[in-house]
N, C-alpha and C. Protein backbone atom coordinates (compact mmCIF):
# COMPACT_ATOMS: atom_id res chain seq x y z
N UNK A 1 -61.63 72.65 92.35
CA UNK A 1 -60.95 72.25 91.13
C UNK A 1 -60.42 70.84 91.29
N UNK A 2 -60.45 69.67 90.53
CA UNK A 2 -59.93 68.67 90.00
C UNK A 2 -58.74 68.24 89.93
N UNK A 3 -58.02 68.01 91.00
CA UNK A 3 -56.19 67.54 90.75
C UNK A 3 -56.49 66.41 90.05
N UNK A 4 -55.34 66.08 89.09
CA UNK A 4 -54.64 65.39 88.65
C UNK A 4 -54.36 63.98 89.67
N UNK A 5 -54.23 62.62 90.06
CA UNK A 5 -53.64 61.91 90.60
C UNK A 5 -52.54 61.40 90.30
N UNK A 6 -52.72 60.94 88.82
CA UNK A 6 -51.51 60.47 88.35
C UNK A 6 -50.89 61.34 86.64
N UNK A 7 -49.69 61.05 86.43
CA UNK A 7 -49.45 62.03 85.32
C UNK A 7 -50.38 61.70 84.56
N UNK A 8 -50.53 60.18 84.41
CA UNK A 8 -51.47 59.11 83.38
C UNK A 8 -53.06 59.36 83.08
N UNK A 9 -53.55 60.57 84.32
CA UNK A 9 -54.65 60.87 84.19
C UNK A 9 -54.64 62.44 82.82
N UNK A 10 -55.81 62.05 82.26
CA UNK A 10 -55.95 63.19 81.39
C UNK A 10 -57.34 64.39 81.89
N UNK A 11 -57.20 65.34 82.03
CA UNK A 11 -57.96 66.23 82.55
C UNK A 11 -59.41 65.68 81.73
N UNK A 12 -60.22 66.12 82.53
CA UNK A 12 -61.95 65.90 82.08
C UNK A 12 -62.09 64.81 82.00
N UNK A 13 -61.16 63.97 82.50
CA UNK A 13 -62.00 61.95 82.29
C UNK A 13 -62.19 61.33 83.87
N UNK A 14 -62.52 60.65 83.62
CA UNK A 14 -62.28 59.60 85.17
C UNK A 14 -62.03 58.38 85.10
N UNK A 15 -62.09 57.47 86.30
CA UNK A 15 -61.53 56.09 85.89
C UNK A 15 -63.01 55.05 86.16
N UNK A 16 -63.17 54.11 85.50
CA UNK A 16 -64.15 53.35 85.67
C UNK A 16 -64.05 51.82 86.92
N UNK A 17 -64.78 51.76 87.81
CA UNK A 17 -64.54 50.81 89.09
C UNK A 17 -65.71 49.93 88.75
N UNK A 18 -65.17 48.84 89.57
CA UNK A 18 -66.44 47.92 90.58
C UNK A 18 -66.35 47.72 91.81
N UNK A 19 -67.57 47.94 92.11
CA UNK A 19 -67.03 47.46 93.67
C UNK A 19 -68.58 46.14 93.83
N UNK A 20 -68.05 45.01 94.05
CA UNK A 20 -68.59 44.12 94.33
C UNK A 20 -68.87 43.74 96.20
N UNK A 21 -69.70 44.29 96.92
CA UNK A 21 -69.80 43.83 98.62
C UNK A 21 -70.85 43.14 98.59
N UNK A 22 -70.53 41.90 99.99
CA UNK A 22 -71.81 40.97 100.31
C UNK A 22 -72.20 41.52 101.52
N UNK A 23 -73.83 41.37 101.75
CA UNK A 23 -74.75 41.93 102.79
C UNK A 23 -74.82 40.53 103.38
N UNK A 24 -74.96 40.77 104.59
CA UNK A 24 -75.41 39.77 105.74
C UNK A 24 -76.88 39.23 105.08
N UNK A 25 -77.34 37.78 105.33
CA UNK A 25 -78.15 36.66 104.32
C UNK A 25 -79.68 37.87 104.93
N UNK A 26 -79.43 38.00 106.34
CA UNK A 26 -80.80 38.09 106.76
C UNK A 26 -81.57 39.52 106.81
N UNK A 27 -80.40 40.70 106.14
CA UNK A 27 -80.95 42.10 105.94
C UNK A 27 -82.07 42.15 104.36
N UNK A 28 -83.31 42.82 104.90
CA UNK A 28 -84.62 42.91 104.46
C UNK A 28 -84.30 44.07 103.33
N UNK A 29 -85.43 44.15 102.88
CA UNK A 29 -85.38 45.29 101.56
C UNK A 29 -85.05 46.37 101.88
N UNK A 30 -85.42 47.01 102.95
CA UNK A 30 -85.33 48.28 103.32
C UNK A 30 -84.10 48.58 104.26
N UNK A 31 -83.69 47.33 104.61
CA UNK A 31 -81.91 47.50 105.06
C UNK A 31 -80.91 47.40 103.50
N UNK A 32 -81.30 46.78 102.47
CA UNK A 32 -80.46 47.33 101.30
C UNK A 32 -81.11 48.53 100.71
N UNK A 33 -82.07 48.91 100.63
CA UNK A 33 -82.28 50.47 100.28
C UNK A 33 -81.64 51.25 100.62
N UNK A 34 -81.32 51.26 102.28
CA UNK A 34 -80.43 52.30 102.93
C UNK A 34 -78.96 52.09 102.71
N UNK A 35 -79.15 51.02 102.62
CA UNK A 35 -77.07 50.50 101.97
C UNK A 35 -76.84 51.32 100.33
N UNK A 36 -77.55 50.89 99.70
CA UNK A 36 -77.52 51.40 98.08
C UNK A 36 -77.66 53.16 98.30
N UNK A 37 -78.75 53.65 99.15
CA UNK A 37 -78.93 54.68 99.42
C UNK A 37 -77.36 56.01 100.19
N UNK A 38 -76.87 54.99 100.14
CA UNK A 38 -76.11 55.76 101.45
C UNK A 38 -74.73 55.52 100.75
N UNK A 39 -74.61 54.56 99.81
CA UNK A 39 -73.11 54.44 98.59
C UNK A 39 -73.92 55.27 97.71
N UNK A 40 -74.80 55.27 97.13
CA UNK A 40 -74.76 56.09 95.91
C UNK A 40 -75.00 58.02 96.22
N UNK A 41 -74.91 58.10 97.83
CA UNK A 41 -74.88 59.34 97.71
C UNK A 41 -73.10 59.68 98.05
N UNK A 42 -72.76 58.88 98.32
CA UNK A 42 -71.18 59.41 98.43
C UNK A 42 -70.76 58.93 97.17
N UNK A 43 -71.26 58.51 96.30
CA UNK A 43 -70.36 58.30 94.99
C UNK A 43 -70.53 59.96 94.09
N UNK A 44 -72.61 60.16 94.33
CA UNK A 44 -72.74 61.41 93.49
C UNK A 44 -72.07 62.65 94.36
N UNK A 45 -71.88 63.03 95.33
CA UNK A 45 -71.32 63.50 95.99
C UNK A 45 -70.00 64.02 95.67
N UNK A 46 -69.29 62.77 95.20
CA UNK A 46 -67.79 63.16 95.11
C UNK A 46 -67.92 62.95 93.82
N UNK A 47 -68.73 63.57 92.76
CA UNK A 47 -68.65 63.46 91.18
C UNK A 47 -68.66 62.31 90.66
N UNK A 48 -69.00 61.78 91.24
CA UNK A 48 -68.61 60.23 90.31
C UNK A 48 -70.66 59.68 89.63
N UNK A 49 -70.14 58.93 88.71
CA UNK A 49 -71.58 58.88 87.98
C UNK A 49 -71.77 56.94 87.79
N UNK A 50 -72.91 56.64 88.40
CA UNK A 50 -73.26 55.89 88.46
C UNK A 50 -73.66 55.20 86.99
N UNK A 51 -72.89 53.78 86.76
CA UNK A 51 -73.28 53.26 85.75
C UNK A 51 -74.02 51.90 85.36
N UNK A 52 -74.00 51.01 86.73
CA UNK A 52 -74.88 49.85 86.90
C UNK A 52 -74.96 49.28 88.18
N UNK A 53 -75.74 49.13 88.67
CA UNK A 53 -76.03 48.47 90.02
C UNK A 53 -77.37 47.68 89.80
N UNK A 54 -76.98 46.05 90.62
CA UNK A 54 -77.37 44.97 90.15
C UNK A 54 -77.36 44.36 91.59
N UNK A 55 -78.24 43.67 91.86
CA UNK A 55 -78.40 42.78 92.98
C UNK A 55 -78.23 41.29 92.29
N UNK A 56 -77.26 40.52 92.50
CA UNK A 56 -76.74 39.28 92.18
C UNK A 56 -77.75 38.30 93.26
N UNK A 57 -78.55 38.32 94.22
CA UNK A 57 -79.25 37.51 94.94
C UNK A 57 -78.01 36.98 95.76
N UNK A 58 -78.95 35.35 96.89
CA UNK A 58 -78.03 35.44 98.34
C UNK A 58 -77.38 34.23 97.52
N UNK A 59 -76.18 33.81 97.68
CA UNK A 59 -75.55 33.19 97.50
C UNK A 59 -74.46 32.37 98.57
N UNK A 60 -74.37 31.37 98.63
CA UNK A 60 -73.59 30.72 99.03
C UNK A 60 -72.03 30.93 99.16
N UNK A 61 -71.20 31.22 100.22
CA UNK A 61 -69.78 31.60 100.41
C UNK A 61 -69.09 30.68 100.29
N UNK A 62 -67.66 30.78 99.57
CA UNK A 62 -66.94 30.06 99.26
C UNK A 62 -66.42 29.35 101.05
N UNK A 63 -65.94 30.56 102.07
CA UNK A 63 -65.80 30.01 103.28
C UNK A 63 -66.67 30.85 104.24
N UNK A 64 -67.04 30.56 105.82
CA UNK A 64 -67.89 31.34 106.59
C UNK A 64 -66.91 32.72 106.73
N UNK A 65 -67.76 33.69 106.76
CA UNK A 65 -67.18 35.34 107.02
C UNK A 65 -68.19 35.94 108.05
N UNK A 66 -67.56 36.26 109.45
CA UNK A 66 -68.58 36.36 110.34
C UNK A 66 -69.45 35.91 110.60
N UNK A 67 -69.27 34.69 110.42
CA UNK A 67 -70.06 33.48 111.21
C UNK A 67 -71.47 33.03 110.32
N UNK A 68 -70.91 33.86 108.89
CA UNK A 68 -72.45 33.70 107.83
C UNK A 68 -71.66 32.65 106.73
N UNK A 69 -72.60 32.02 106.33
CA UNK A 69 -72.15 31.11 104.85
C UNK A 69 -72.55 30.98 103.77
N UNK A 70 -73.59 32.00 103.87
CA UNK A 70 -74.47 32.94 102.67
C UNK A 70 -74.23 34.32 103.00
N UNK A 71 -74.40 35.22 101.47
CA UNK A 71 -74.61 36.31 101.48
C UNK A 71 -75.52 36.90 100.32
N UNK A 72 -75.94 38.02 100.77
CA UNK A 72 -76.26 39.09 99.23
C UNK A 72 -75.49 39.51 98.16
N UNK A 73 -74.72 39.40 97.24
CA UNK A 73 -73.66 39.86 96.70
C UNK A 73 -74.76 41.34 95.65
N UNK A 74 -73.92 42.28 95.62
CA UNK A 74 -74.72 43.51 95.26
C UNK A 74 -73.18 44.25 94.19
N UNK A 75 -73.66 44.43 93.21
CA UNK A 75 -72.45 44.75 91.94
C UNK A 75 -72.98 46.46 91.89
N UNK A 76 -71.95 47.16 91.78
CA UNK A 76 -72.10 48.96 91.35
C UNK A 76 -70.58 48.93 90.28
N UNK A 77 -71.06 49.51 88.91
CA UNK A 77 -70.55 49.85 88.01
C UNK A 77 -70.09 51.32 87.85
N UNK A 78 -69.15 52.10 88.35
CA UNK A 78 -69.59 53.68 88.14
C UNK A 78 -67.96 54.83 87.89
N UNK A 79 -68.30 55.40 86.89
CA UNK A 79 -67.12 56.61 87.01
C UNK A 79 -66.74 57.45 87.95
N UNK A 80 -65.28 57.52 88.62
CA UNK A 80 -65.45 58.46 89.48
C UNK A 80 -63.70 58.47 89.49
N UNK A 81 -63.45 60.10 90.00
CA UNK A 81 -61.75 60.36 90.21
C UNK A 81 -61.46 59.29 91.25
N UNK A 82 -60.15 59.02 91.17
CA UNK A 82 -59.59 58.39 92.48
C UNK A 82 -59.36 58.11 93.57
N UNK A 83 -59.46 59.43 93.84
CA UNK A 83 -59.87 59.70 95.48
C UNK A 83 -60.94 59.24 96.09
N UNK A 84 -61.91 59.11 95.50
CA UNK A 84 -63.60 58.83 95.46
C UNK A 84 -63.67 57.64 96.23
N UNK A 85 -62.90 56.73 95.49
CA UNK A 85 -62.61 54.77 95.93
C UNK A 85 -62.64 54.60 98.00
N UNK A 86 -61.61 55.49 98.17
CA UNK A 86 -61.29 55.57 99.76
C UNK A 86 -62.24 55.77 100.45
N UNK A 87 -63.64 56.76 99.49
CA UNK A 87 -64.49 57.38 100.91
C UNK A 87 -65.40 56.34 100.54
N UNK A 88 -65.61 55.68 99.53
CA UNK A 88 -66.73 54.99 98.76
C UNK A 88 -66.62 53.35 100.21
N UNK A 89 -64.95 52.76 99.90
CA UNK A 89 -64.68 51.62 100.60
C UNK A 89 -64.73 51.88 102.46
N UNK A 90 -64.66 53.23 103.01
CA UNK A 90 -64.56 53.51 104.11
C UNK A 90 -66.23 53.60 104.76
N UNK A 91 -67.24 53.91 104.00
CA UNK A 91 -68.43 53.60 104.08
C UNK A 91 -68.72 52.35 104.28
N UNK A 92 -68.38 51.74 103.25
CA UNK A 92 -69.11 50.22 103.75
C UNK A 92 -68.30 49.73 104.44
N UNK A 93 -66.73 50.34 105.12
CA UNK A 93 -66.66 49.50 106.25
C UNK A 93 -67.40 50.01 107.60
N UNK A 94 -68.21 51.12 107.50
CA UNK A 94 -68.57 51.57 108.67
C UNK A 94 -69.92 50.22 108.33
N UNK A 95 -70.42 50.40 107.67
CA UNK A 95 -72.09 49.36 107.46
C UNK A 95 -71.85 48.10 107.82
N UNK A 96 -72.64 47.88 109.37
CA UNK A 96 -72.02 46.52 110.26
C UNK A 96 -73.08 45.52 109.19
N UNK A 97 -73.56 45.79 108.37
CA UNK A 97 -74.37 44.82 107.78
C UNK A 97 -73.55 44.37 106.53
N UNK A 98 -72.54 44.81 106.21
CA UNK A 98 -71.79 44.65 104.87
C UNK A 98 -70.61 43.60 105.66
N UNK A 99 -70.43 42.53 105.06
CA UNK A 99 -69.29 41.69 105.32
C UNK A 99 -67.86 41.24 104.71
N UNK A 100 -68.08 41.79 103.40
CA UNK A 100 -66.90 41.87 102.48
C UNK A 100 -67.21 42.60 101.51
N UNK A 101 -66.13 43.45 100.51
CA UNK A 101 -66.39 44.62 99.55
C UNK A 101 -65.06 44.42 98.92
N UNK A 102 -65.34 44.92 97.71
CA UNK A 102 -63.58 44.62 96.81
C UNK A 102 -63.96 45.51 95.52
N UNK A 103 -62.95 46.41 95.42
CA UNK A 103 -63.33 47.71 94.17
C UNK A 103 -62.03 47.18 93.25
N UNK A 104 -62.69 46.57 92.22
CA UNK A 104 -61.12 46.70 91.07
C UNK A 104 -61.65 47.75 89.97
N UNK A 105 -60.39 48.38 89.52
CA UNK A 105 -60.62 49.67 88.61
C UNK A 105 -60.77 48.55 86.91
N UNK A 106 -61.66 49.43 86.37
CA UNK A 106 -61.93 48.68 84.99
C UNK A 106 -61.01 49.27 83.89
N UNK A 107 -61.08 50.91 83.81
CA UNK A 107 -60.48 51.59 83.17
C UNK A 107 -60.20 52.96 83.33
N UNK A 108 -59.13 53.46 82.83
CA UNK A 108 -58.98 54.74 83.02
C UNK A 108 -59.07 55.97 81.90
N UNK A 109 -58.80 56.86 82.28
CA UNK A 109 -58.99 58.06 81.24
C UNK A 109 -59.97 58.07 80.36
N UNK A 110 -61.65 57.68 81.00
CA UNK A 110 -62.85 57.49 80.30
C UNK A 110 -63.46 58.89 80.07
N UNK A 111 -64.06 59.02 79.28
CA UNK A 111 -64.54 60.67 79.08
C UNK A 111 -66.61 60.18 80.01
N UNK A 112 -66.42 60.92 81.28
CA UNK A 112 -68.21 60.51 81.32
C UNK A 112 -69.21 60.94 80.57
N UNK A 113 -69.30 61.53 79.44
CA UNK A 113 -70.33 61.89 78.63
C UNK A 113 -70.24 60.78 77.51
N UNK A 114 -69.24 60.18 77.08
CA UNK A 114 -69.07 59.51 75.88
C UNK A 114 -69.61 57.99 76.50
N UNK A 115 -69.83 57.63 77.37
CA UNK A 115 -69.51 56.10 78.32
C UNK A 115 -71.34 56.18 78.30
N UNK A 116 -71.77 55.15 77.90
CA UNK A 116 -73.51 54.93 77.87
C UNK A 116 -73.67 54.23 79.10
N UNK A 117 -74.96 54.73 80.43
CA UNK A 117 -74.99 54.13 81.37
C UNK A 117 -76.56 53.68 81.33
N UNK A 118 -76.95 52.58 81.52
CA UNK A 118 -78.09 51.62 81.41
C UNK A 118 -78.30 51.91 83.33
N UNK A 119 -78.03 53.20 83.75
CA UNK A 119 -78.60 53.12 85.00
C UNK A 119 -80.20 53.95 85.39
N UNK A 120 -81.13 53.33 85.81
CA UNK A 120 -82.11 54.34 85.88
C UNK A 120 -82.13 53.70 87.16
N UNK A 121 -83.58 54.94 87.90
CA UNK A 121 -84.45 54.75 89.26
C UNK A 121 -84.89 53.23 89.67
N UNK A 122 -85.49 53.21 88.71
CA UNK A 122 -86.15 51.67 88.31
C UNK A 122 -84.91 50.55 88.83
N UNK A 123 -83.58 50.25 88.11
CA UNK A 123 -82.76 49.29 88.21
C UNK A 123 -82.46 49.76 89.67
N UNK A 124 -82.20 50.83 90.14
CA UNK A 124 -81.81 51.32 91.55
C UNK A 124 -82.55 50.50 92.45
N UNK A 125 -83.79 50.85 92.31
CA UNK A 125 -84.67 50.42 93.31
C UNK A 125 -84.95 48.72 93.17
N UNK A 126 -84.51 48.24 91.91
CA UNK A 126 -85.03 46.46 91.79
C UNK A 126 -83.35 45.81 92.62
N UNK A 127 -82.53 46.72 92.59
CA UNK A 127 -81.34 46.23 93.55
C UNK A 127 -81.57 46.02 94.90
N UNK A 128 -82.17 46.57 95.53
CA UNK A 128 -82.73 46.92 96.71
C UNK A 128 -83.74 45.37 96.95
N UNK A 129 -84.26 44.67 96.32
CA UNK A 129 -85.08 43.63 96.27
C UNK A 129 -84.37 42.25 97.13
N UNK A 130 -85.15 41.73 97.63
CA UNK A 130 -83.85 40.04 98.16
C UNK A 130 -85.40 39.37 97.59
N UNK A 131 -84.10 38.43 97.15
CA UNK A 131 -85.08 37.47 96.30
C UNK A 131 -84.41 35.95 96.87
N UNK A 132 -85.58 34.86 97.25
CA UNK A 132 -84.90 33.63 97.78
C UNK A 132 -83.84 33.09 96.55
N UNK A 133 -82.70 32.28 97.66
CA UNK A 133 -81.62 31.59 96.42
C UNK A 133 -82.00 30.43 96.61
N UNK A 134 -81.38 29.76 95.38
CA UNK A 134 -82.02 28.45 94.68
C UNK A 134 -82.19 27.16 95.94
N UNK A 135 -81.25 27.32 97.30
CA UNK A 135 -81.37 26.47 97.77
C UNK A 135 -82.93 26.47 99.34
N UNK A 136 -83.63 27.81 98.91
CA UNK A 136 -84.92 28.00 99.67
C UNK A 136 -86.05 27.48 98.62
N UNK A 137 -85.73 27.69 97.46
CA UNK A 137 -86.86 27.63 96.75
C UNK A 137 -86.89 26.01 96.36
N UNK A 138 -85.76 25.65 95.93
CA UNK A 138 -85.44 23.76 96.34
C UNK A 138 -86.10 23.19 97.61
N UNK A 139 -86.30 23.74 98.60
CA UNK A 139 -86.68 23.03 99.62
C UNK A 139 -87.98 24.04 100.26
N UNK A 140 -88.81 24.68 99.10
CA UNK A 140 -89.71 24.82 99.58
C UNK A 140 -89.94 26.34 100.68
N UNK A 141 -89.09 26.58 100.86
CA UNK A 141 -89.09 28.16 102.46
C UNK A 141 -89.10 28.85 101.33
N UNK A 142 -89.83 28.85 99.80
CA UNK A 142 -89.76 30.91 99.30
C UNK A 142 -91.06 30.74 99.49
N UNK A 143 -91.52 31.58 99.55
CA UNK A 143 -92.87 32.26 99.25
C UNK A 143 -93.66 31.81 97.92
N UNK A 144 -94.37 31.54 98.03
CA UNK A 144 -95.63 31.03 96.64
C UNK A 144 -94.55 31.24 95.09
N UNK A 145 -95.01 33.36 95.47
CA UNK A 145 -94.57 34.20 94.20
C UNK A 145 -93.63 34.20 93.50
N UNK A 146 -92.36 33.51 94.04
CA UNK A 146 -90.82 33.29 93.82
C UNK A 146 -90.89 31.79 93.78
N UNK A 147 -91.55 31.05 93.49
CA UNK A 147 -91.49 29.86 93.06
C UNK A 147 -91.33 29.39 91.41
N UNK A 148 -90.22 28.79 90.54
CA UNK A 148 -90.88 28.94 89.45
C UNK A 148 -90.90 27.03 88.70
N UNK A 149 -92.05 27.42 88.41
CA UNK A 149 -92.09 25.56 87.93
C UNK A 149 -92.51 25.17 86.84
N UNK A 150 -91.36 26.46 85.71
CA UNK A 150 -91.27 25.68 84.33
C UNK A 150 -89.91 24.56 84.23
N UNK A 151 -90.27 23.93 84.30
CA UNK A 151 -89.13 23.14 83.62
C UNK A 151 -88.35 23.70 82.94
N UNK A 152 -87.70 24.71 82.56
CA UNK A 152 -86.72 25.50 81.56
C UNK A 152 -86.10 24.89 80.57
N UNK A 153 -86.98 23.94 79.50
CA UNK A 153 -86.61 23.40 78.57
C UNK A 153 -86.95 24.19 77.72
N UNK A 154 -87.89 24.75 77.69
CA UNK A 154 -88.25 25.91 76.22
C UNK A 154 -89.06 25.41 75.81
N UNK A 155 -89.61 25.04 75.96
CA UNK A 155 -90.98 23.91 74.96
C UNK A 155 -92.40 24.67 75.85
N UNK A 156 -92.23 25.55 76.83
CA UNK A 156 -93.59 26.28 77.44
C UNK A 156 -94.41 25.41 78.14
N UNK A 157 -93.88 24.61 78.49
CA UNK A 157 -94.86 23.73 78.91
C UNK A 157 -94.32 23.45 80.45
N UNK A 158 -95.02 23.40 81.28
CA UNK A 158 -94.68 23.29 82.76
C UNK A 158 -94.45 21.54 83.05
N UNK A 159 -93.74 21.60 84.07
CA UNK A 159 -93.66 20.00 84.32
C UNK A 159 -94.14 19.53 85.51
N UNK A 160 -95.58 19.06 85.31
CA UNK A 160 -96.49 19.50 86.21
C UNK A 160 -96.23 17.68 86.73
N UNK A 161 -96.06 17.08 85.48
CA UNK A 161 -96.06 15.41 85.88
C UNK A 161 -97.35 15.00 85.38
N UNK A 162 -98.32 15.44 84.97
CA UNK A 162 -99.23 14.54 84.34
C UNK A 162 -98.97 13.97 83.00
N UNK A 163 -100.07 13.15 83.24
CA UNK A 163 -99.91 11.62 82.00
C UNK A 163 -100.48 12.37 80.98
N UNK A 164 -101.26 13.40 80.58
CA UNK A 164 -101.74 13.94 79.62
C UNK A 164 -100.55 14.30 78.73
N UNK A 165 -99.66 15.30 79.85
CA UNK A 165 -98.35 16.03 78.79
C UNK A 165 -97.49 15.11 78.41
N UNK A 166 -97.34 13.83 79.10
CA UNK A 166 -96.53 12.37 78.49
C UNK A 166 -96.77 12.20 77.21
N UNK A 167 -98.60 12.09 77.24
CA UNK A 167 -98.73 11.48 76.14
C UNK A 167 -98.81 12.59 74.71
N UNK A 168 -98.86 13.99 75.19
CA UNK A 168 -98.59 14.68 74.27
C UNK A 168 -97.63 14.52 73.44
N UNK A 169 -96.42 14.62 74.37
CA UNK A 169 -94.86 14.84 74.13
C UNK A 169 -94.35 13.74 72.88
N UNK A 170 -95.42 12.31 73.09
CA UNK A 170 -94.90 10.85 72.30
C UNK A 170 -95.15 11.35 71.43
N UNK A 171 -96.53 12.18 70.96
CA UNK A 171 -97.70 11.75 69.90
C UNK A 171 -96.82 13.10 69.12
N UNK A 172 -95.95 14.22 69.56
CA UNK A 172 -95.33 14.79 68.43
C UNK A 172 -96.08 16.29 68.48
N UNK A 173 -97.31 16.55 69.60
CA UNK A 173 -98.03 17.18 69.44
C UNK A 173 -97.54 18.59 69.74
């Protein structure tokens, strides 16, 4: 049965969290599979219902944290009682691959049937993905496939540098 935590809680709801943690720069797909794998079974576990998980890519640290100055930053959106938070944050401090984690509560007394979650298998598993950050693909170390070389002006047209698309661009074409 379901205690109560606070008077403020109303029976049959839960409270809505984030927990935002960064992965060490150099753990592979299948070391965040088992990370995502291994939080989202202690979240379903202790009732709580998953509502978005998002891989933010590696990013650059504000200061070094264990001797790294990049990380993975990895976002989970999800309902769950209160208690839940402790076993959820005590996990990833056991995961020597996780270097910082921070759960702020979004809201409380949410009903989980009424709350729409945009979570499927699919988004699960594209979290799990490392994708190079802007400063590999700037200098060339991504891979072919993760390269992208539209110019992101919107006009569809790549900026390849030839004199052909110059002279397009004058003529209005």
């Amino acid at each position: 049965m379901a205690y109560l935590q606070s008077q403020r809680d109303q029976p049959g709801t839960q409270r809505e969290y984030e927990t935002i943690f960064i992965v060490r720069p150099d753990a592979d797909s299948d070391r965040l599979h088992e990370i995502n794998q291994r939080i989202r079974q202690v979240i379903e576990a202790g009732s709580g219902q998953l509502m978005r998980v998002e891989n933010w890519g590696k990013r650059k640290l504000a200061y070094e944290i264990k001797k790294s100055s990049r990380g993975i930053y990895l976002y989970w959106r999800y309902l769950s009682p209160p208690n839940l938070i402790s076993e959820v944050e005590r996990n990833l401090r056991l995961i020597d691959q996780v270097i910082r984690f921070m759960t702020v509560k979004v809201d409380e007394n949410v009903d989980p049937n009424a709350r729409p979650s945009d979570f499927s298998d699919e988004r699960f598993a594209a979290a799990a993905t490392t994708i190079p950050d802007e400063e590999d693909i700037a200098l060339g170390r991504a891979p072919i496939e993760h390269r992208d070389y539209d110019d992101d002006d919107d006009d569809d047209d790549d900026d390849t540098g030839d004199a052909s698309d110059d002279a397009d661009d004058k003529e209005g074409v």
